[in-house]
C-alpha atoms as a PDB file:
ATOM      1  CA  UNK A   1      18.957   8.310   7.979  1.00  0.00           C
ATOM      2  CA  UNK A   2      15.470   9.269   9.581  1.00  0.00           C
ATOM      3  CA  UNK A   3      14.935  12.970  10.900  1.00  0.00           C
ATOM      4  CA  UNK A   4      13.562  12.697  14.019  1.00  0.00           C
ATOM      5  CA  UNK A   5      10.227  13.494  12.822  1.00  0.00           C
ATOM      6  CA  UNK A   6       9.634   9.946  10.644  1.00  0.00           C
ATOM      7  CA  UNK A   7       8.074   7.307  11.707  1.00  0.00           C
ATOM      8  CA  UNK A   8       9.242   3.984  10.932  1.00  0.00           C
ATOM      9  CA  UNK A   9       6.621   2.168  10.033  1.00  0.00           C
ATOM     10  CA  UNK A  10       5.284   1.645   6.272  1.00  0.00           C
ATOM     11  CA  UNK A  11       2.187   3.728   5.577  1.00  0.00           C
ATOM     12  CA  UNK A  12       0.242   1.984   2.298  1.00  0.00           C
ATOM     13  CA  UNK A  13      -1.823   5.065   1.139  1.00  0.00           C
ATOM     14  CA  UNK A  14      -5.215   5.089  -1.233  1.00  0.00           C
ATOM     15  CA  UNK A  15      -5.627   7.365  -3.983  1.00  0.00           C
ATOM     16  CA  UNK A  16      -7.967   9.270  -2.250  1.00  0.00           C
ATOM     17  CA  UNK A  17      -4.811  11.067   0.599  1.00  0.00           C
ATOM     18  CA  UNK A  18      -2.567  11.324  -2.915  1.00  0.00           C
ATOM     19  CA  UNK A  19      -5.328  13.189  -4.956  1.00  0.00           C
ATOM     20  CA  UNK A  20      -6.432  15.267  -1.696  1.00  0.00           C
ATOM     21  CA  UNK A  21      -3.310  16.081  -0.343  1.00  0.00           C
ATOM     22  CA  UNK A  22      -1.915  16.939  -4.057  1.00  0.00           C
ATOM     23  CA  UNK A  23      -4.894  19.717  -4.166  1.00  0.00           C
ATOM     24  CA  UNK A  24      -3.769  21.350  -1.014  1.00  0.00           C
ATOM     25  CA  UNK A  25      -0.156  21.393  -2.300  1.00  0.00           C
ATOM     26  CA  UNK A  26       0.685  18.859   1.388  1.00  0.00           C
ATOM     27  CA  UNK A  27       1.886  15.534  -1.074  1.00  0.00           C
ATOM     28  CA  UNK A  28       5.382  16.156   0.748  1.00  0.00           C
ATOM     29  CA  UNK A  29       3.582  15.447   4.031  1.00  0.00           C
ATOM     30  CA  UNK A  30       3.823  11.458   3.787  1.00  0.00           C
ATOM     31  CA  UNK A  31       7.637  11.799   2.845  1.00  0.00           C
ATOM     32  CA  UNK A  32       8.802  13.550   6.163  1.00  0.00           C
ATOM     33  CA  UNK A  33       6.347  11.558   7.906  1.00  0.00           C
ATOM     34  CA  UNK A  34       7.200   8.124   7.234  1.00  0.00           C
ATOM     35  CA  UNK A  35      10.418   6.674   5.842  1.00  0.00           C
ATOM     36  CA  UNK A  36       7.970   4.227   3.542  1.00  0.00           C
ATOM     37  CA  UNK A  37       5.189   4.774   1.275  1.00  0.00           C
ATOM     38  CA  UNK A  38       3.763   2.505  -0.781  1.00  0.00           C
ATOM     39  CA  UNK A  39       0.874   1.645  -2.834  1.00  0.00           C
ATOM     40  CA  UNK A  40       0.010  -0.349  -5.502  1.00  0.00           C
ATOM     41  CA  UNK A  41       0.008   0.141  -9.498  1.00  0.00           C
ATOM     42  CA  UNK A  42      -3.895   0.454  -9.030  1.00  0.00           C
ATOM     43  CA  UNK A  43      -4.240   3.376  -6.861  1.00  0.00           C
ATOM     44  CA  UNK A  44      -1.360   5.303  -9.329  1.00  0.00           C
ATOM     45  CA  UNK A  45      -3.811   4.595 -11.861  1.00  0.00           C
ATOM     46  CA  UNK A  46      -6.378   6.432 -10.123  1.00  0.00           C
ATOM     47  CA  UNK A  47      -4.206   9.216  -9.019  1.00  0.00           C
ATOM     48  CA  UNK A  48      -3.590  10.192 -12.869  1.00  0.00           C
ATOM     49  CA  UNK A  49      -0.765  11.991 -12.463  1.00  0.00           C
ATOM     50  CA  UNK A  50       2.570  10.681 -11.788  1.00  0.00           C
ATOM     51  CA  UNK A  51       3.662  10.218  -8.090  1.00  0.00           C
ATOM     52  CA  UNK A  52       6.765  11.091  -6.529  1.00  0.00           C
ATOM     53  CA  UNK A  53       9.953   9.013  -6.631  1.00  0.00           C
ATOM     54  CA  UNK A  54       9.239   8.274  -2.925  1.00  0.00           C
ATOM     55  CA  UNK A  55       6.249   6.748  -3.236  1.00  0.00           C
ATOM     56  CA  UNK A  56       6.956   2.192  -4.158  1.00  0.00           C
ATOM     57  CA  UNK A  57       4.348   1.221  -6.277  1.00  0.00           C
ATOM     58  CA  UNK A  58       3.911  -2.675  -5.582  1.00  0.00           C
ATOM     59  CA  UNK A  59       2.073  -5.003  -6.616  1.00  0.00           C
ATOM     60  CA  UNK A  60       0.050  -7.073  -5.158  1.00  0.00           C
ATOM     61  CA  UNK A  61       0.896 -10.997  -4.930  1.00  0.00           C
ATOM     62  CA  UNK A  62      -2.626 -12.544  -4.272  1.00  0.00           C
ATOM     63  CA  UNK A  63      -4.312 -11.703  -7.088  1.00  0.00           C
ATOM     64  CA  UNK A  64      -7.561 -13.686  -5.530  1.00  0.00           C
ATOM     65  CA  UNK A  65      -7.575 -11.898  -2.201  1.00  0.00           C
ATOM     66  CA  UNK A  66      -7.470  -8.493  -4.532  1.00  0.00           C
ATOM     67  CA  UNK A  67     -10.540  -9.855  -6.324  1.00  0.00           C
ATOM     68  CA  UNK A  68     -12.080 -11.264  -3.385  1.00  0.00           C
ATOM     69  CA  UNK A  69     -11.921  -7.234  -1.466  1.00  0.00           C
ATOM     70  CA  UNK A  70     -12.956  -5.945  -4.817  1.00  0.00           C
ATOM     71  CA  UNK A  71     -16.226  -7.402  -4.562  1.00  0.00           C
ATOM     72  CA  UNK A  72     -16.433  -5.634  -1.353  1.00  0.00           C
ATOM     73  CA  UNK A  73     -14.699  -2.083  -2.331  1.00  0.00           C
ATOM     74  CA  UNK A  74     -13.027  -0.361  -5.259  1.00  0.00           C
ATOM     75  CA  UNK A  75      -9.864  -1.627  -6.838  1.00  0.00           C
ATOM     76  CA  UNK A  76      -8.019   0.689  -5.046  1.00  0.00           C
ATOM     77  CA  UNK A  77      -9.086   0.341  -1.475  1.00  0.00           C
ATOM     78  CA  UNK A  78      -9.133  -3.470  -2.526  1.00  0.00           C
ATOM     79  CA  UNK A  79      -5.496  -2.997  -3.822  1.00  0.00           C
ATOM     80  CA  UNK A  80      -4.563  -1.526  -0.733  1.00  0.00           C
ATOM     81  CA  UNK A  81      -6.000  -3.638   1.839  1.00  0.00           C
ATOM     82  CA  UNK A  82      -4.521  -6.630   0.117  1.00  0.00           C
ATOM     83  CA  UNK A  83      -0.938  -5.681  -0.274  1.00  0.00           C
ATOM     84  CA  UNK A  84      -1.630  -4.585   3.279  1.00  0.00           C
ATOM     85  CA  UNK A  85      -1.717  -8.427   4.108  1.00  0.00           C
ATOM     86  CA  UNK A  86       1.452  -8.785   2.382  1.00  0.00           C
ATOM     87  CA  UNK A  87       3.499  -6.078   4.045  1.00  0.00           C
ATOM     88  CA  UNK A  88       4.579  -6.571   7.774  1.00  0.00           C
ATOM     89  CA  UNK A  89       2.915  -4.191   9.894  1.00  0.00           C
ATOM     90  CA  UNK A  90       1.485  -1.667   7.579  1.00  0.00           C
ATOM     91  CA  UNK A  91      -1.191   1.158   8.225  1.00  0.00           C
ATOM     92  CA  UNK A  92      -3.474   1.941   5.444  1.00  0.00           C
ATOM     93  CA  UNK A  93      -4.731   5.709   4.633  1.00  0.00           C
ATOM     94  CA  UNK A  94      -8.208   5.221   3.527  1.00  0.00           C
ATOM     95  CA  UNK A  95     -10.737   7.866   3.483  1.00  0.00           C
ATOM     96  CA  UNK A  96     -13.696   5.587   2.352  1.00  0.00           C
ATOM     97  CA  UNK A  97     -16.123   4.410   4.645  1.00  0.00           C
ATOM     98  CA  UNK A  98     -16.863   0.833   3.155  1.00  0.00           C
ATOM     99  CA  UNK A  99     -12.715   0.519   3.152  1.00  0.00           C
ATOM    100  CA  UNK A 100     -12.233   1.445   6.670  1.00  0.00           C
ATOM    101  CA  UNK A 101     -15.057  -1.436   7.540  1.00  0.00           C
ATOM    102  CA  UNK A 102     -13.335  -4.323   5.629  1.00  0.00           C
ATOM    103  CA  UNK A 103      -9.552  -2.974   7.074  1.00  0.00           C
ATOM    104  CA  UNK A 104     -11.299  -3.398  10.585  1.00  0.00           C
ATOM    105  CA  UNK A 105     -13.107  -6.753   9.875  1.00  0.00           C
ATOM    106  CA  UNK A 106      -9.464  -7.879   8.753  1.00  0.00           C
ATOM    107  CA  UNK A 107      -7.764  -6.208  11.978  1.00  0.00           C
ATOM    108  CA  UNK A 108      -5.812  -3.878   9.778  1.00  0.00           C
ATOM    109  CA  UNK A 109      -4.611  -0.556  11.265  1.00  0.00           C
ATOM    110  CA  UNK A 110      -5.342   2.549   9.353  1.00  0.00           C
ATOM    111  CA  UNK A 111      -6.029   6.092   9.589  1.00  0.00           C
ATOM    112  CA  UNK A 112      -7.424   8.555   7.190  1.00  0.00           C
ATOM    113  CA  UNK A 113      -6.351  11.400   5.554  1.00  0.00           C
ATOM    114  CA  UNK A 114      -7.350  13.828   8.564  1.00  0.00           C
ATOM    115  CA  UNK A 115      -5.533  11.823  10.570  1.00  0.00           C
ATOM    116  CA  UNK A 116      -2.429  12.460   8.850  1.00  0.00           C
ATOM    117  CA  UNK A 117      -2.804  16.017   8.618  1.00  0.00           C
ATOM    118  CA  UNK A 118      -3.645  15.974  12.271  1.00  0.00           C
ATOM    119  CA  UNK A 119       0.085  13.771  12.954  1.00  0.00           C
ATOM    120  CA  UNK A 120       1.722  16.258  10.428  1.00  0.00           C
ATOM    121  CA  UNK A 121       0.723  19.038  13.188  1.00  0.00           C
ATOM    122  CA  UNK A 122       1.804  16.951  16.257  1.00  0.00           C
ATOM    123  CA  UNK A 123       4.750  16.619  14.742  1.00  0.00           C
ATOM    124  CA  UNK A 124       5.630  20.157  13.630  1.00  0.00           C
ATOM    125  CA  UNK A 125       5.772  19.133   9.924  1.00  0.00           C
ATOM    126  CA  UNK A 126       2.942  21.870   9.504  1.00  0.00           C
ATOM    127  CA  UNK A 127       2.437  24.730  11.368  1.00  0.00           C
ATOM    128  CA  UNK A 128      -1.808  25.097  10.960  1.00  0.00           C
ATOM    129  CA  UNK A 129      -4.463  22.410  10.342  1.00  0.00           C
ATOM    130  CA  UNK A 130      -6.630  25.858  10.145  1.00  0.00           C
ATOM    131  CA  UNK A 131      -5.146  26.947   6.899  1.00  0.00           C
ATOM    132  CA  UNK A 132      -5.409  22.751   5.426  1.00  0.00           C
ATOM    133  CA  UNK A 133      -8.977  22.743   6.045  1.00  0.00           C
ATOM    134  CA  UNK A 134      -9.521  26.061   4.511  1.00  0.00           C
ATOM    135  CA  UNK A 135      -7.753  24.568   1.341  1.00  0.00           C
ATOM    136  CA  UNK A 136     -10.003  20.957   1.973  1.00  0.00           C
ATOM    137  CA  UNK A 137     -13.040  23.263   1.883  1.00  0.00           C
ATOM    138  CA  UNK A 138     -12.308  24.703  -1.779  1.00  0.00           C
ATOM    139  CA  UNK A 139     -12.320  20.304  -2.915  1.00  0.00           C
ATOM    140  CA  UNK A 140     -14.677  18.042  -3.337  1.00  0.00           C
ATOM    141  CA  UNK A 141     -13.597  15.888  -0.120  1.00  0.00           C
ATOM    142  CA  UNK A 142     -16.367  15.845   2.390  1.00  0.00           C
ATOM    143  CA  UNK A 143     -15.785  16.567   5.880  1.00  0.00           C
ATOM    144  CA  UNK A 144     -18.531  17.555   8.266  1.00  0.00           C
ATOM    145  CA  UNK A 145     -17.535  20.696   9.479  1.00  0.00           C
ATOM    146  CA  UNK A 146     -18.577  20.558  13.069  1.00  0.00           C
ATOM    147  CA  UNK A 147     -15.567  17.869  12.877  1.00  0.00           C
ATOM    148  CA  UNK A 148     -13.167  20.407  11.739  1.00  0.00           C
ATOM    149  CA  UNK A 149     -14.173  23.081  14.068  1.00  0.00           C
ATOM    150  CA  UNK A 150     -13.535  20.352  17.531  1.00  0.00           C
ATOM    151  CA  UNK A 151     -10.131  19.338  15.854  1.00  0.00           C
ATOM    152  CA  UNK A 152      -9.474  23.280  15.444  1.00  0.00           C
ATOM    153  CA  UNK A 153     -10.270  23.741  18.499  1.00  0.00           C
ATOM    154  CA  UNK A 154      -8.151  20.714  20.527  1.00  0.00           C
ATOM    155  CA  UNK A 155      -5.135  20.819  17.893  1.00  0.00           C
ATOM    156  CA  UNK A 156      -4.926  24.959  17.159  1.00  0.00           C
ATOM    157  CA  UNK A 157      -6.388  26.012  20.633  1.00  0.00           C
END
């Protein structure tokens, strides 16, 4: 059973949302968001530290296509844009510019890490994107700020 606040579809998420959201104490954000997350043994390997019982790790199939997107981008975007073209109808999280290009070039939907703080706050799951960006500032994830002042000001206005 969903709360009304899920989404349905199957989110395939890059280490980069796990290790940011984990440092801003928000991890719990993909779990009432969607009612699947995935990723692939690669990207836990990057995370380090071991990631909720939610959270499938699969593998993927096509071990060619994974080499063939790693000459492209890390093994973890790589991972995660291949098992994305194994799942039906996945989006991706990537944060990574040179991921983001190949998901496009491949038609794959995806959204960022931003972006899922910014559905979190549609949704209700948090309250302020204000007091997430404060914690994003004290990380080493890069985010121009006059970015995060015009979402403050559309989404907290």
């Amino acid at each position: 059973m969903y709360s009304e606040s899920k989404d349905n579809s199957i989110i395939i998420t890059d280490a980069s949302c796990f290790i940011l959201l984990d440092k801003i104490d928000r991890l719990s954000i993909l779990q009432s968001l969607f009612s699947r997350v995935i990723t692939t043994p690669e990207i836990a390997f990057e995370f380090v530290k071991r990631l909720p019982s939610w959270v499938e790790v699969i593998a993927v199939q096509d071990r060619e296509r994974l080499y063939d997107y790693a000459d492209i981008v890390d093994i973890g975007e790589a991972s995660a844009i291949a098992l994305a073209a194994e799942v039906p109808l996945p989006t991706l999280i990537l944060d990574d510019m040179r991921g983001r290009k190949l998901a496009t070039r491949l038609s794959i939907p995806f959204t960022g890490t931003i972006g899922l703080l910014i559905l979190a706050k549609e949704r209700g799951i948090i309250t302020s994107l204000s007091d997430c960006f404060d914690l994003i500032k004290l990380t080493n994830f890069r985010f121009p700020e006059v970015l995060m002042q015009a979402l403050l000001e559309r989404y907290e206005s």
